[in-house]
N, C-alpha and C. Protein backbone atom coordinates (compact mmCIF):
# COMPACT_ATOMS: atom_id res chain seq x y z
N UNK A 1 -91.59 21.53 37.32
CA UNK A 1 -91.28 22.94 37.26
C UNK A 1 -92.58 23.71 37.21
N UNK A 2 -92.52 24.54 37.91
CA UNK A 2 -94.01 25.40 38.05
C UNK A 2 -93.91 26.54 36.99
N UNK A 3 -94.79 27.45 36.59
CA UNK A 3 -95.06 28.63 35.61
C UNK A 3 -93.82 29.56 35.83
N UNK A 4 -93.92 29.97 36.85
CA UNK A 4 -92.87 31.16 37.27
C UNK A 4 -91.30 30.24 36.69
N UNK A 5 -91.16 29.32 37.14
CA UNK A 5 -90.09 29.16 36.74
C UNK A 5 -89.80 28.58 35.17
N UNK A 6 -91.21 28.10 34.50
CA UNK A 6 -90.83 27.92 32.80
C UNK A 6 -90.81 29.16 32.29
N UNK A 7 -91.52 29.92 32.79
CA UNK A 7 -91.44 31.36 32.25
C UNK A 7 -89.83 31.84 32.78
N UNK A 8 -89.05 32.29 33.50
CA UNK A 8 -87.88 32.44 33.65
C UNK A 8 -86.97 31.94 33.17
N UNK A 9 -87.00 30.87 32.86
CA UNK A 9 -86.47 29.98 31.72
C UNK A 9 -86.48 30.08 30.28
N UNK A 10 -87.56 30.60 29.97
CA UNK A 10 -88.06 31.21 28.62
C UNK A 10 -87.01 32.26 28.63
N UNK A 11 -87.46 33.06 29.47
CA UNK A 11 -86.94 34.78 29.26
C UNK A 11 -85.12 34.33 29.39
N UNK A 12 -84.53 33.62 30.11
CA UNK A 12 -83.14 33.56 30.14
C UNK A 12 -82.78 32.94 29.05
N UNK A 13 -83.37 31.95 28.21
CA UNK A 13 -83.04 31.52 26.87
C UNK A 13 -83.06 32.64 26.19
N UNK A 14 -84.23 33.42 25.97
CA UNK A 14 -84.10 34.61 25.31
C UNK A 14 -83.39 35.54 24.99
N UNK A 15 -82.89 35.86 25.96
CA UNK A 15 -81.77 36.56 26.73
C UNK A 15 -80.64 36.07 26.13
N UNK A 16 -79.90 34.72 26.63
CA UNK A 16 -79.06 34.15 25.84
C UNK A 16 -78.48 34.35 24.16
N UNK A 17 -79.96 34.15 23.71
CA UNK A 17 -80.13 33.89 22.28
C UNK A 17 -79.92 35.69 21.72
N UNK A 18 -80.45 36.64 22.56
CA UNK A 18 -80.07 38.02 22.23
C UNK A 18 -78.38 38.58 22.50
N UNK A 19 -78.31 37.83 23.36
CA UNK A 19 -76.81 38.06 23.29
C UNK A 19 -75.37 37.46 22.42
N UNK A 20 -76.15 36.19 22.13
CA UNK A 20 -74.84 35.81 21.04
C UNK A 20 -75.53 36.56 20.03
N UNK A 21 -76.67 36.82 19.38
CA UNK A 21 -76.52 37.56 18.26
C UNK A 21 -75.96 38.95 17.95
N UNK A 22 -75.93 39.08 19.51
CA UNK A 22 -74.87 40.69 19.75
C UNK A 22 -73.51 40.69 19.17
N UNK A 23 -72.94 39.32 20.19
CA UNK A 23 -72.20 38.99 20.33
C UNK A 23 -71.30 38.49 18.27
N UNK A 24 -72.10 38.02 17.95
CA UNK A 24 -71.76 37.82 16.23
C UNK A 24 -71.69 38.89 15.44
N UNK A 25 -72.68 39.85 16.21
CA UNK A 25 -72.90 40.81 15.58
C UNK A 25 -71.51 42.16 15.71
N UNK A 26 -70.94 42.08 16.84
CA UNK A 26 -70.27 42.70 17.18
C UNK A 26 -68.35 41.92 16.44
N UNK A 27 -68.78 40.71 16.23
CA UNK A 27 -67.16 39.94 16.31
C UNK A 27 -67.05 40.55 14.33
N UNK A 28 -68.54 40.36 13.96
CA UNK A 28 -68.05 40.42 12.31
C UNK A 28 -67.84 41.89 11.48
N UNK A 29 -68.51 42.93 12.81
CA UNK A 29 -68.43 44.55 12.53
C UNK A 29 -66.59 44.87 12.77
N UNK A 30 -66.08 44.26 14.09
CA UNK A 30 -64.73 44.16 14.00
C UNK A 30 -63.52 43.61 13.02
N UNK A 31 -64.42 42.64 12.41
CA UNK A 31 -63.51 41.83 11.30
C UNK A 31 -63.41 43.04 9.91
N UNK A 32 -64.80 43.04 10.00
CA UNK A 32 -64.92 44.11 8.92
C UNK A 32 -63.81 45.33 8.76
N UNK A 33 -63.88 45.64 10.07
CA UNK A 33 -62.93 46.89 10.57
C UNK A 33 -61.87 46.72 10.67
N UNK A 34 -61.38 45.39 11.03
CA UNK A 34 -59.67 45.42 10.83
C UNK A 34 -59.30 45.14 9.04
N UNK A 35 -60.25 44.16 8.47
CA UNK A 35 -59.80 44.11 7.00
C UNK A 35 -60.11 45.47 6.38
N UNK A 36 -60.77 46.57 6.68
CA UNK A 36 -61.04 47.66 6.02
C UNK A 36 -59.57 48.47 6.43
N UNK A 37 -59.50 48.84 7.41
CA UNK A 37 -57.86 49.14 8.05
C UNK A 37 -57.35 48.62 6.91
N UNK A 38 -56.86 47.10 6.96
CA UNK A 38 -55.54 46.52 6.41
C UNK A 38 -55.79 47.49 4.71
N UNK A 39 -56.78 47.05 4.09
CA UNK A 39 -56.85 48.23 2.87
C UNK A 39 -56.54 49.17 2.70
N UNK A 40 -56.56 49.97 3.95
CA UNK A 40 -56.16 51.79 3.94
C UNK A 40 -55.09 51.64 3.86
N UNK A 41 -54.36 50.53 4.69
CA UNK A 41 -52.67 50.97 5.13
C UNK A 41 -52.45 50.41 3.42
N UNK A 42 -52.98 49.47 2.78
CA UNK A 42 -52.22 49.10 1.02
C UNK A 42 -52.56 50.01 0.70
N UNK A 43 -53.81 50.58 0.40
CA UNK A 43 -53.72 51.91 -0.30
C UNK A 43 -53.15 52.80 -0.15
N UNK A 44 -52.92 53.35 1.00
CA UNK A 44 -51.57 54.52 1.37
C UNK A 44 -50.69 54.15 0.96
N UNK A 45 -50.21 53.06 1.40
CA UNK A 45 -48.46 52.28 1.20
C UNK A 45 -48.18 52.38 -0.01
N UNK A 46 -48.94 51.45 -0.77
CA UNK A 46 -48.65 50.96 -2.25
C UNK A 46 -49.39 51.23 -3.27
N UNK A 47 -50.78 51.32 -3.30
CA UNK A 47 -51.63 51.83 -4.21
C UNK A 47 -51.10 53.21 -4.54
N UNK A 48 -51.66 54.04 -3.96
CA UNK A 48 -51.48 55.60 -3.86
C UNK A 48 -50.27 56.03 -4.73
N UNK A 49 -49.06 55.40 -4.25
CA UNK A 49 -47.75 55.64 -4.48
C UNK A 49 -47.45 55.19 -6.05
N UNK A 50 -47.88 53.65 -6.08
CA UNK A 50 -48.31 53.11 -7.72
C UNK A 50 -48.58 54.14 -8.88
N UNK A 51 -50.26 54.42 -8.10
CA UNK A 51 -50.74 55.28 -9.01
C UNK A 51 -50.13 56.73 -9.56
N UNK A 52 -49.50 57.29 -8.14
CA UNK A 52 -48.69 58.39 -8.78
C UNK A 52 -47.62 58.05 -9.63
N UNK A 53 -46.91 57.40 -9.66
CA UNK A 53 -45.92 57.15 -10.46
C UNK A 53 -46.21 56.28 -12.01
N UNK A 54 -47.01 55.71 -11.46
CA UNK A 54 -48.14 55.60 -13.36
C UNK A 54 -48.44 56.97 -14.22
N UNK A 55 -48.93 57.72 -13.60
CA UNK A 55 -49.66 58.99 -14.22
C UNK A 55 -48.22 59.82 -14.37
N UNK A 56 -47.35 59.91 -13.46
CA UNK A 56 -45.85 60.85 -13.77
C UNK A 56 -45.61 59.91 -14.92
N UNK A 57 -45.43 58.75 -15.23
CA UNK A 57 -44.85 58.21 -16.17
C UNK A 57 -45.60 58.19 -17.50
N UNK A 58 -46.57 58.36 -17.51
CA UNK A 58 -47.53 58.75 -18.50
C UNK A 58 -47.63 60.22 -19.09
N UNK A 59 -47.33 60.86 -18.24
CA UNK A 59 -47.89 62.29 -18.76
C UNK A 59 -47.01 62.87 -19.20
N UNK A 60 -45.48 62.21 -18.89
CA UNK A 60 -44.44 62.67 -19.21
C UNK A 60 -44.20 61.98 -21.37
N UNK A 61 -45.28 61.18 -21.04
CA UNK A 61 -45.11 60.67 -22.44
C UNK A 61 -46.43 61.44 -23.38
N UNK A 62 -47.10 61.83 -22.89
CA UNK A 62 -47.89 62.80 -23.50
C UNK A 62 -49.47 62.64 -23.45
N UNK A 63 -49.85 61.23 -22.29
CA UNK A 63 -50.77 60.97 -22.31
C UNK A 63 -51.47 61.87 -21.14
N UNK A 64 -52.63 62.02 -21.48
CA UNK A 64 -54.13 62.80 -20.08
C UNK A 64 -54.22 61.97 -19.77
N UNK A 65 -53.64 62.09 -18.11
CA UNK A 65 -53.78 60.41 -17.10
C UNK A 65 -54.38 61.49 -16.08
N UNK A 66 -55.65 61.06 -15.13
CA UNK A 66 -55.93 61.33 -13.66
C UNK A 66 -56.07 60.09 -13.19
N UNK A 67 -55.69 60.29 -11.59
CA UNK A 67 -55.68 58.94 -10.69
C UNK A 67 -56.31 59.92 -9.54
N UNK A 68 -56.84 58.95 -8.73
CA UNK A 68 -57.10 59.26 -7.24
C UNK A 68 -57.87 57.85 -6.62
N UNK A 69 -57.58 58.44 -4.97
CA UNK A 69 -57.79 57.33 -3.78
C UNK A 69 -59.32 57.61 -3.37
N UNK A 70 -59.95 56.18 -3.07
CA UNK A 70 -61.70 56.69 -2.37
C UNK A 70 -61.24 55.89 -0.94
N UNK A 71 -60.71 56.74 -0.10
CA UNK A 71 -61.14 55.98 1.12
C UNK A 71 -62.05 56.30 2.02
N UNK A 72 -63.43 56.46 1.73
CA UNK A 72 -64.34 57.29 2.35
C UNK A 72 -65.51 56.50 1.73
N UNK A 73 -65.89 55.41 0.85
CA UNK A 73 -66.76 54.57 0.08
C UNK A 73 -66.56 53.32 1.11
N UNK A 74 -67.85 52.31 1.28
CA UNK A 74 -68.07 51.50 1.44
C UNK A 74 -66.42 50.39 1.20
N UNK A 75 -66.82 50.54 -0.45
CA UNK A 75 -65.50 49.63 -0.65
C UNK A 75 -64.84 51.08 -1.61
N UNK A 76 -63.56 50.87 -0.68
CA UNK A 76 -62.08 51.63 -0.70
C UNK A 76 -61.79 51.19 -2.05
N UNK A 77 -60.71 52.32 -2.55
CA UNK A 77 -59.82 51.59 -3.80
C UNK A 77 -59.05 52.91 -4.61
N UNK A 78 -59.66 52.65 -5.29
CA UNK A 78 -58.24 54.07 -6.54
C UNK A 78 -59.38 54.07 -7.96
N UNK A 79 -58.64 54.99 -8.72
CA UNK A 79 -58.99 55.06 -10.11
C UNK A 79 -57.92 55.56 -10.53
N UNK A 80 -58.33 55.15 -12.21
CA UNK A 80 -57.36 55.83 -13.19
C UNK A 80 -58.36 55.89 -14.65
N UNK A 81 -58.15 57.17 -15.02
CA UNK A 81 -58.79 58.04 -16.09
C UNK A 81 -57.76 58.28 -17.41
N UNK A 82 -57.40 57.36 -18.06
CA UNK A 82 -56.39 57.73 -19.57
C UNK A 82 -56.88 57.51 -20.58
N UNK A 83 -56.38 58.70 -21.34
CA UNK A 83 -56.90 58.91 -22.73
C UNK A 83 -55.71 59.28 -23.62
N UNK A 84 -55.28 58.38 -24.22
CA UNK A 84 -54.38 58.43 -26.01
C UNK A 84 -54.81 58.98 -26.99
N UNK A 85 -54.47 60.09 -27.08
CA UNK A 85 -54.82 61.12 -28.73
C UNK A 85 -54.42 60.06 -29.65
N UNK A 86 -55.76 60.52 -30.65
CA UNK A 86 -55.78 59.75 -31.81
C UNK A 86 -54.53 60.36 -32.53
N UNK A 87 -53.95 59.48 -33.12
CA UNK A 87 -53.38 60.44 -33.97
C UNK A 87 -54.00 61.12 -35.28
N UNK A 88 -54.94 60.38 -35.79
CA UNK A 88 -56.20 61.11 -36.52
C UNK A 88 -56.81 62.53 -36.00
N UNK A 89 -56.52 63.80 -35.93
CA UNK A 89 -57.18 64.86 -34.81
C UNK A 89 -58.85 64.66 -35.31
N UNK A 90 -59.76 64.07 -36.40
CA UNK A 90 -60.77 64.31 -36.62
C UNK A 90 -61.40 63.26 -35.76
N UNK A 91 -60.81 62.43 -35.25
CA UNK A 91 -61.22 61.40 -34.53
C UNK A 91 -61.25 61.53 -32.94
N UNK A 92 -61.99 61.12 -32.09
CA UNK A 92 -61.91 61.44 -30.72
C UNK A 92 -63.10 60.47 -29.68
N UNK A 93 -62.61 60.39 -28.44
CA UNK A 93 -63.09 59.22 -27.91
C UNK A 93 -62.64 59.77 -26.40
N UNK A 94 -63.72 59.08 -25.81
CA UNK A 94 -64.12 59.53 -24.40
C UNK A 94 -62.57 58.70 -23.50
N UNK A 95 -61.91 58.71 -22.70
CA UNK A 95 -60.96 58.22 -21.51
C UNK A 95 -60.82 57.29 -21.19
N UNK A 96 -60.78 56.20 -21.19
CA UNK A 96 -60.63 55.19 -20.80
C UNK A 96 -60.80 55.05 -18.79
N UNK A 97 -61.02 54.10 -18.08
CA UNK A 97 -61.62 54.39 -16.71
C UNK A 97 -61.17 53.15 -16.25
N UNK A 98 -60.47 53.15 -14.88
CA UNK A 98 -60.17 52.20 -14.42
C UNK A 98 -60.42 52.30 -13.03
N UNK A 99 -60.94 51.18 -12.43
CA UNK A 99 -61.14 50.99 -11.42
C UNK A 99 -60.57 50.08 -10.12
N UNK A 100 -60.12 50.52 -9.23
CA UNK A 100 -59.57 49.30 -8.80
C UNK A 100 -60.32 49.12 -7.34
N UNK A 101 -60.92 47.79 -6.38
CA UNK A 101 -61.80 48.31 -5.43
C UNK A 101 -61.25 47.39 -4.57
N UNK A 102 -60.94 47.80 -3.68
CA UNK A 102 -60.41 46.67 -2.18
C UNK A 102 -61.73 46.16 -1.19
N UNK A 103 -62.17 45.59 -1.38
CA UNK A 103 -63.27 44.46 -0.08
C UNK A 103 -62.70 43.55 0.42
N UNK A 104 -63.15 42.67 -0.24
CA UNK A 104 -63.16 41.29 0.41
C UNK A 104 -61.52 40.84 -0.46
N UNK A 105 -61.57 41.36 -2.00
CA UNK A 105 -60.19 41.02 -2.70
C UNK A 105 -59.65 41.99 -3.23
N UNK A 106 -59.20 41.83 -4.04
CA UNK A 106 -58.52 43.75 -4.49
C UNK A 106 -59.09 43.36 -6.31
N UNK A 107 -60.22 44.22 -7.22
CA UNK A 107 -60.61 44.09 -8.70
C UNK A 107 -59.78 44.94 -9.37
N UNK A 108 -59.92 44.51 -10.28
CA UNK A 108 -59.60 45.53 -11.11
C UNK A 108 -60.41 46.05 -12.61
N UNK A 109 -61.81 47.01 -12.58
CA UNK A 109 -62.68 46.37 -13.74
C UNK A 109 -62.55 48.06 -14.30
N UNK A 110 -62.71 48.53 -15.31
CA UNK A 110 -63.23 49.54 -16.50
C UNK A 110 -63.73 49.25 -17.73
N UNK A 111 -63.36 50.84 -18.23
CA UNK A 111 -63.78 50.41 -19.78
C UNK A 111 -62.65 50.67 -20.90
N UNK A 112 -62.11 50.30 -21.91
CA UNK A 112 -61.12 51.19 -22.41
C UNK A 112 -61.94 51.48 -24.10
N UNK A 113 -61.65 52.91 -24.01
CA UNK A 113 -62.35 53.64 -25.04
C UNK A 113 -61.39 53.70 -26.06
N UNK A 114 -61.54 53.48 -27.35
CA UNK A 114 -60.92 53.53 -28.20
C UNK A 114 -61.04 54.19 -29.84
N UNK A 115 -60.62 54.40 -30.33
CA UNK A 115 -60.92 54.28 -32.11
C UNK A 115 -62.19 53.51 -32.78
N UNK A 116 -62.37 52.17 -32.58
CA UNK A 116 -63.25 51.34 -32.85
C UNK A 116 -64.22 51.35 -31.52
N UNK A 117 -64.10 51.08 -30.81
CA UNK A 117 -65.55 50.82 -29.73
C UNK A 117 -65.25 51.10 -28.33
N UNK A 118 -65.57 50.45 -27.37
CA UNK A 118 -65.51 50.56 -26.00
C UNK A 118 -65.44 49.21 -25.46
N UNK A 119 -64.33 48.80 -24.59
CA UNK A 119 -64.38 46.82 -24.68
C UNK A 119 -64.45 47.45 -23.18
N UNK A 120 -64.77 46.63 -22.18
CA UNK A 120 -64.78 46.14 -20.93
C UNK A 120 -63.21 45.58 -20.73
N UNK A 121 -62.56 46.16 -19.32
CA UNK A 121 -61.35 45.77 -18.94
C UNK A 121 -61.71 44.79 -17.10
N UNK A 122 -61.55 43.62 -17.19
CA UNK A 122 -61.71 43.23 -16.16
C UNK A 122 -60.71 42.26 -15.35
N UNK A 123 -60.23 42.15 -14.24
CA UNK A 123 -59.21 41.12 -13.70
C UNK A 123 -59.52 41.23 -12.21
N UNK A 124 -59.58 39.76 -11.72
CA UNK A 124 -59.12 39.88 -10.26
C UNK A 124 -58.52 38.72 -10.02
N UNK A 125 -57.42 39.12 -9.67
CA UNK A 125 -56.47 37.96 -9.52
C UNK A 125 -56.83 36.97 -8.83
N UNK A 126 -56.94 35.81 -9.44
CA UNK A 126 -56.67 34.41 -8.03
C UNK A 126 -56.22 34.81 -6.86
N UNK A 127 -55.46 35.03 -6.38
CA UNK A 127 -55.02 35.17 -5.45
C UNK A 127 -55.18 37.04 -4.40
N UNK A 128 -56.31 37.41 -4.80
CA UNK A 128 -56.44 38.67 -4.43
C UNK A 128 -56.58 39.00 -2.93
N UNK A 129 -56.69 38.60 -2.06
CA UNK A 129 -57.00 38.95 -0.50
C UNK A 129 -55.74 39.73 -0.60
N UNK A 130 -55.90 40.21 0.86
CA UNK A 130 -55.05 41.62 1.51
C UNK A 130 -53.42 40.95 1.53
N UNK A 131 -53.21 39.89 1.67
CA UNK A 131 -52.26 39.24 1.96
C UNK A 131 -51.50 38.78 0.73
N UNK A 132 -52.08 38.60 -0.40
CA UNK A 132 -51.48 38.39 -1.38
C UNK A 132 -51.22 40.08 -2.84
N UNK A 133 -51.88 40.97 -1.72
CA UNK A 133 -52.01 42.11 -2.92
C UNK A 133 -50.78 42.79 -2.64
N UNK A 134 -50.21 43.39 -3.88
CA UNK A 134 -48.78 43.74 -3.40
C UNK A 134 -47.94 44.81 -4.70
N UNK A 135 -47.38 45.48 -4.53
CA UNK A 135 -46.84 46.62 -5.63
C UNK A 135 -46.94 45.89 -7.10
N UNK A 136 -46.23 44.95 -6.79
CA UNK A 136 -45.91 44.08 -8.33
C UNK A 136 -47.48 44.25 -9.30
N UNK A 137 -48.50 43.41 -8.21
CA UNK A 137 -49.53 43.04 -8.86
C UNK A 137 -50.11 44.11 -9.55
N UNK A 138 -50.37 45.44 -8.59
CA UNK A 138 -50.86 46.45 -9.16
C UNK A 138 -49.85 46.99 -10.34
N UNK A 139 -49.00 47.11 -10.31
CA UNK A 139 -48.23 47.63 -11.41
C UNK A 139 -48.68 46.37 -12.77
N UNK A 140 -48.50 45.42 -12.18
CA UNK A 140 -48.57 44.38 -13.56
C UNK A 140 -50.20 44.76 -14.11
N UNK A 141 -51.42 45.04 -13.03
CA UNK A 141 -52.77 45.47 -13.81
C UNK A 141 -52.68 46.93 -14.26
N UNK A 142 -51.80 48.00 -14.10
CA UNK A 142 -51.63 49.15 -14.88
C UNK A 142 -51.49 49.01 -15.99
N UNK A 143 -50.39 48.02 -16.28
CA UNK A 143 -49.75 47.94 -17.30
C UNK A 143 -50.47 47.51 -18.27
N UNK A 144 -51.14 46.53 -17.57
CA UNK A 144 -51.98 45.76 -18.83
C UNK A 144 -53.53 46.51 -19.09
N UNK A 145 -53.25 47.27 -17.96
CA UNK A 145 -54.80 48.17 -18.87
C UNK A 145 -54.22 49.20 -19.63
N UNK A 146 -52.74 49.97 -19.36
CA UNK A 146 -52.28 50.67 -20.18
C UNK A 146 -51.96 50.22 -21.84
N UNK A 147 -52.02 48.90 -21.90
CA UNK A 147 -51.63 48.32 -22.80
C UNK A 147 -52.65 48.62 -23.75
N UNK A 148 -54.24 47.94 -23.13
CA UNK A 148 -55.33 47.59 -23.93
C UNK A 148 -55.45 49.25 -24.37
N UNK A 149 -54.90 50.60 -23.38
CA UNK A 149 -55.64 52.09 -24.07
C UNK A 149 -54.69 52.11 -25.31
N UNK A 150 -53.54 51.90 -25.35
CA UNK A 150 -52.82 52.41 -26.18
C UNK A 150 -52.99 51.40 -27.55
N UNK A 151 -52.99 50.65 -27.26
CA UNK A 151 -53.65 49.79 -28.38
C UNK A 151 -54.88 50.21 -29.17
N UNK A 152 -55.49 49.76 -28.60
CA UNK A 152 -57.07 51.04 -28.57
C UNK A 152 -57.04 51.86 -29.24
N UNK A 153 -55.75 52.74 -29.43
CA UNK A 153 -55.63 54.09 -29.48
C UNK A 153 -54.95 53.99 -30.94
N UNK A 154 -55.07 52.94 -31.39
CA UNK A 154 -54.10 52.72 -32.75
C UNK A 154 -54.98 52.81 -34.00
């Protein structure tokens, strides 16, 4: 093989080698993009809907609940902001904060503020991908962070 042609050879390997990295580059920006999708449509569907009906069910009991959706962040998801009056009025304590974040699995981490201190609230289910996340689950992690405020709150 003469110059001209190891050199052409060079440059078409090159070439090659620039294109599957396109090529990877392009297959995992799509993956990204359909699992980011599949999140929006749970969060619209079921999150969203969850959360409102947590906070109606709360506020109707006398608790300061805010919720809202981030679908505009890196990683998508919800919050929830509740706070249980002491029944002590001299006593008082910052909201309790919940987070919930859809990526790769669906978390669920805050803090719950209480009477005595501030504990860390954390869960992500075994089974968290898009496929296994589902009304139940989120309702069952409301509950149980609603649990730890009101407790908290004793």
């Amino acid at each position: 093989m003469d110059m001209k042609q190891q050199l052409d050879k060079m440059f078409e390997e090159r070439e090659a080698r620039q294109r599957a990295k396109k090529d990877e580059a392009d297959t995992k920006a799509s993956a990204e993009s359909a699992r980011r999708n599949a999140w929006l449509t749970f969060i619209n569907t079921t999150l969203e809907p969850a959360l409102k009906d947590f906070a109606r069910t709360l506020t109707a009991k006398g608790v300061e609940v805010e919720t809202g959706i981030d679908n505009v962040s890196p990683v998508v998801g919800g919050w929830v902001s509740m706070l249980v009056a002491s029944t002590d009025r001299s006593v008082k304590w910052q909201a309790s904060s919940l987070r919930i974040a859809c990526l790769d699995t669906i978390k669920f981490t805050g803090e719950v503020w209480g009477r005595k201190s501030k504990t860390p609230f954390s869960h992500a289910p075994v089974k968290g991908s898009i496929e296994y996340a589902n009304r139940e689950m989120v309702e069952s992690q409301l509950l149980a962070f609603a649990e730890k405020v009101i407790r908290a709150a004793e």
